[in-house]
Protein backbone atom coordinates (compact mmCIF):
# COMPACT_ATOMS: atom_id res chain seq x y z
CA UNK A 1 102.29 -16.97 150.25
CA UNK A 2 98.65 -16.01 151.93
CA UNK A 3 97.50 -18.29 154.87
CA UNK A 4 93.86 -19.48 153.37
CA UNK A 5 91.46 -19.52 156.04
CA UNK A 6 88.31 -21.66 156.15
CA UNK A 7 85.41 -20.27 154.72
CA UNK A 8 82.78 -18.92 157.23
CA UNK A 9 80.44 -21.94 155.83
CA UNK A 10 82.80 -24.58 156.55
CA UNK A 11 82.87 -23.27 159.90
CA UNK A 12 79.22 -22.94 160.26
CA UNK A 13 78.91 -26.22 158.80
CA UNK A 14 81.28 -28.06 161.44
CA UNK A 15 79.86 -25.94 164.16
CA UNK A 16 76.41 -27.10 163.48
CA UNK A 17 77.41 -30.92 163.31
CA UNK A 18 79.24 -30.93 166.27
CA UNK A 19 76.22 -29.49 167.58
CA UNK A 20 74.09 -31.98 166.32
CA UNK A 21 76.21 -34.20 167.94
CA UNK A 22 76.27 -33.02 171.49
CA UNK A 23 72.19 -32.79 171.50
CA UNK A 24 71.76 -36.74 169.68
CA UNK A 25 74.68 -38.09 172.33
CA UNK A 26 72.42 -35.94 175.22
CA UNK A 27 68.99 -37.82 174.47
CA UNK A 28 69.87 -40.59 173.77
CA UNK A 29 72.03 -41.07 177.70
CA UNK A 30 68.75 -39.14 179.19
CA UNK A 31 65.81 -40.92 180.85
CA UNK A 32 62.45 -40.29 180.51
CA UNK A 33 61.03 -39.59 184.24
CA UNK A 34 58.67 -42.92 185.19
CA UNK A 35 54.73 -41.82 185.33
CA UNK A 36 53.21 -40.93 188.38
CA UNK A 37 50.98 -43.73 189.06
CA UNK A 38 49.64 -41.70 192.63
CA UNK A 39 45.75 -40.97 192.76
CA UNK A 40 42.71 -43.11 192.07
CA UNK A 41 42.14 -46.09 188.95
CA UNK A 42 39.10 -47.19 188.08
CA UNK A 43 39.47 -50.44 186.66
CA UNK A 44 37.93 -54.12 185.43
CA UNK A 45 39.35 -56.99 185.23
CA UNK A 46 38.27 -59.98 182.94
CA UNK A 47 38.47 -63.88 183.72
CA UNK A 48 36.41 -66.62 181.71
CA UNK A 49 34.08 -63.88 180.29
CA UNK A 50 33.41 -62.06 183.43
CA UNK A 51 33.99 -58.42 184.57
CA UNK A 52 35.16 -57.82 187.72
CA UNK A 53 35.06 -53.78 188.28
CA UNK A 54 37.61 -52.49 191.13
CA UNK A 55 39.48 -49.46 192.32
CA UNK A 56 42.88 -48.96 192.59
CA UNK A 57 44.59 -46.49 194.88
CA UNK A 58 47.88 -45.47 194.86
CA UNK A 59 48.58 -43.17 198.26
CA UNK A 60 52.50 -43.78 197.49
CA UNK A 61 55.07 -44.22 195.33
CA UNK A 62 58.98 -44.21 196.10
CA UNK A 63 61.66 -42.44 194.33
CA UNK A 64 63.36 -45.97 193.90
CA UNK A 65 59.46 -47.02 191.88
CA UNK A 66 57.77 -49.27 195.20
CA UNK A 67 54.44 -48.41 194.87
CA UNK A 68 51.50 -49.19 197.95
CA UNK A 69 47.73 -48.93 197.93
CA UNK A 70 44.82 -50.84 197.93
CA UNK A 71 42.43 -52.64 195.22
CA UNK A 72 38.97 -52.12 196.78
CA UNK A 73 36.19 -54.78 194.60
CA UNK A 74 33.81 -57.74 195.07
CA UNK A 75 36.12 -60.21 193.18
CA UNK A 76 32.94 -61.86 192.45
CA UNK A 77 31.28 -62.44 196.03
CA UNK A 78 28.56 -60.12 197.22
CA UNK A 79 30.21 -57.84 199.74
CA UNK A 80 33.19 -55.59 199.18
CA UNK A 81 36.70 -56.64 199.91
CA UNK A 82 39.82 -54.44 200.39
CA UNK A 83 43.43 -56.39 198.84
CA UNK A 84 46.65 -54.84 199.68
CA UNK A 85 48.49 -54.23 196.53
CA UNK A 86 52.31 -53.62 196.52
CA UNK A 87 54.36 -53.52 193.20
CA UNK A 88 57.50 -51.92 191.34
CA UNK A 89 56.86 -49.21 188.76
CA UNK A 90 60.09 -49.06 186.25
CA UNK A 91 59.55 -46.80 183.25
CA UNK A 92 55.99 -47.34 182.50
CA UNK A 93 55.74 -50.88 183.67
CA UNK A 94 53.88 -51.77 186.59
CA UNK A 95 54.46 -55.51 188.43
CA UNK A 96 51.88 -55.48 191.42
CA UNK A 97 50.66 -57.92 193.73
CA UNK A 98 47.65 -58.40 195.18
CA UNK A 99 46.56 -59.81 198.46
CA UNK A 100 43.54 -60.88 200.41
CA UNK A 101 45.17 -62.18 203.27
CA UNK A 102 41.63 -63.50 205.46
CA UNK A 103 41.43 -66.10 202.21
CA UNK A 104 44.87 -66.36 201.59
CA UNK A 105 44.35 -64.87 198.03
CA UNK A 106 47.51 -63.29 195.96
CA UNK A 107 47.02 -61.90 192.10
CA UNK A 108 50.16 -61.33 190.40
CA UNK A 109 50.23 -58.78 187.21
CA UNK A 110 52.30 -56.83 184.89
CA UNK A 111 50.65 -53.93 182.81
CA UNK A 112 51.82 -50.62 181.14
CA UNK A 113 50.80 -47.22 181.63
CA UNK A 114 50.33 -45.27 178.53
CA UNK A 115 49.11 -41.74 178.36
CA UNK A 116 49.84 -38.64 180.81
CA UNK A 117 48.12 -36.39 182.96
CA UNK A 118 44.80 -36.92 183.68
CA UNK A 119 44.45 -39.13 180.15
CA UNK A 120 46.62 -42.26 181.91
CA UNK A 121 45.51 -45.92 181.24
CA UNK A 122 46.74 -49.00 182.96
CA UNK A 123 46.75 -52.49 180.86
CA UNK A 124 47.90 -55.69 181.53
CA UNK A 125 47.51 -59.45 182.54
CA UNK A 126 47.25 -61.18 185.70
CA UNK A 127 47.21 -64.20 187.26
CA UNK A 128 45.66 -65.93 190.47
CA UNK A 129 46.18 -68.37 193.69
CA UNK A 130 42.50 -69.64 192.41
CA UNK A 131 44.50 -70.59 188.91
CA UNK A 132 42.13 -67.71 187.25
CA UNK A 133 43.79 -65.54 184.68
CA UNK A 134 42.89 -62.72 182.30
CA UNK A 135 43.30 -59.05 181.57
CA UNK A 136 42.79 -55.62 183.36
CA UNK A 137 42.19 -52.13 181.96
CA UNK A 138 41.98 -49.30 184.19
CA UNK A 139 41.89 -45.56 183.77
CA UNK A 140 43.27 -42.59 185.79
CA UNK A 141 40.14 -40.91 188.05
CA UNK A 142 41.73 -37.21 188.32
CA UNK A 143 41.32 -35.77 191.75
């Protein structure tokens, strides 16, 4: 009696799952990389009704997601104030703290980067030690 092989589109056919297989199983384990949040923000934030306009810079961020830099505004008053700001970055989420410390001022926030390249936005909430609380919206300055 003839051995009956497999037809070549059986094969083809199994081939091409397990295939599929490998490459679904592969992207799904695989991260995205976190955006690089390095480089100048322009950004406002909003309390009560009022616009507070600011810059953000980012000279460093850590392969483990610690970002440092600096939140240069008015915060209201009439001269110019640089805050310390220190946060995590994981995925596109950004917790960052804030701190004035001649007034003894800290803003906590959490906001989410969306877009890449130069076409990167940064949105969130925050809150205050003055019990003030609202939202930000900044926007990547490209070098």
């Amino acid at each position: 009696m003839p051995t009956r092989r497999p037809s070549p589109t059986v094969v083809l056919a199994v081939g091409t799952l397990l295939l599929l297989a490998g490459c679904s199983e592969k992207s799904s384990s695989s991260t995205a990389a976190p955006p690089d949040i390095r480089g100048k923000w322009n950004m406002v934030a909003v309390a009560n009704g009022v616009s507070f306009p600011q810059q953000l810079a980012f000279p460093t961020e850590s392969a483990s997601g610690a970002v440092t830099g600096t939140d240069t505004g008015t915060g209201g008053a009439s001269t110019t104030s640089v805050f310390a700001a220190t946060g995590t970055l994981r995925g596109n989420t950004l917790t960052l703290t804030l701190t004035l410390a001649s007034i003894h001022y800290t803003s906590q926030s959490v906001g989410t980067i969306a877009g890449t390249g130069n076409s990167r936005t940064l949105s969130g909430t925050f809150t205050d030690s003055n019990n003030a609380h609202g939202t930000y919206t900044a926007t990547f300055v490209p070098a």
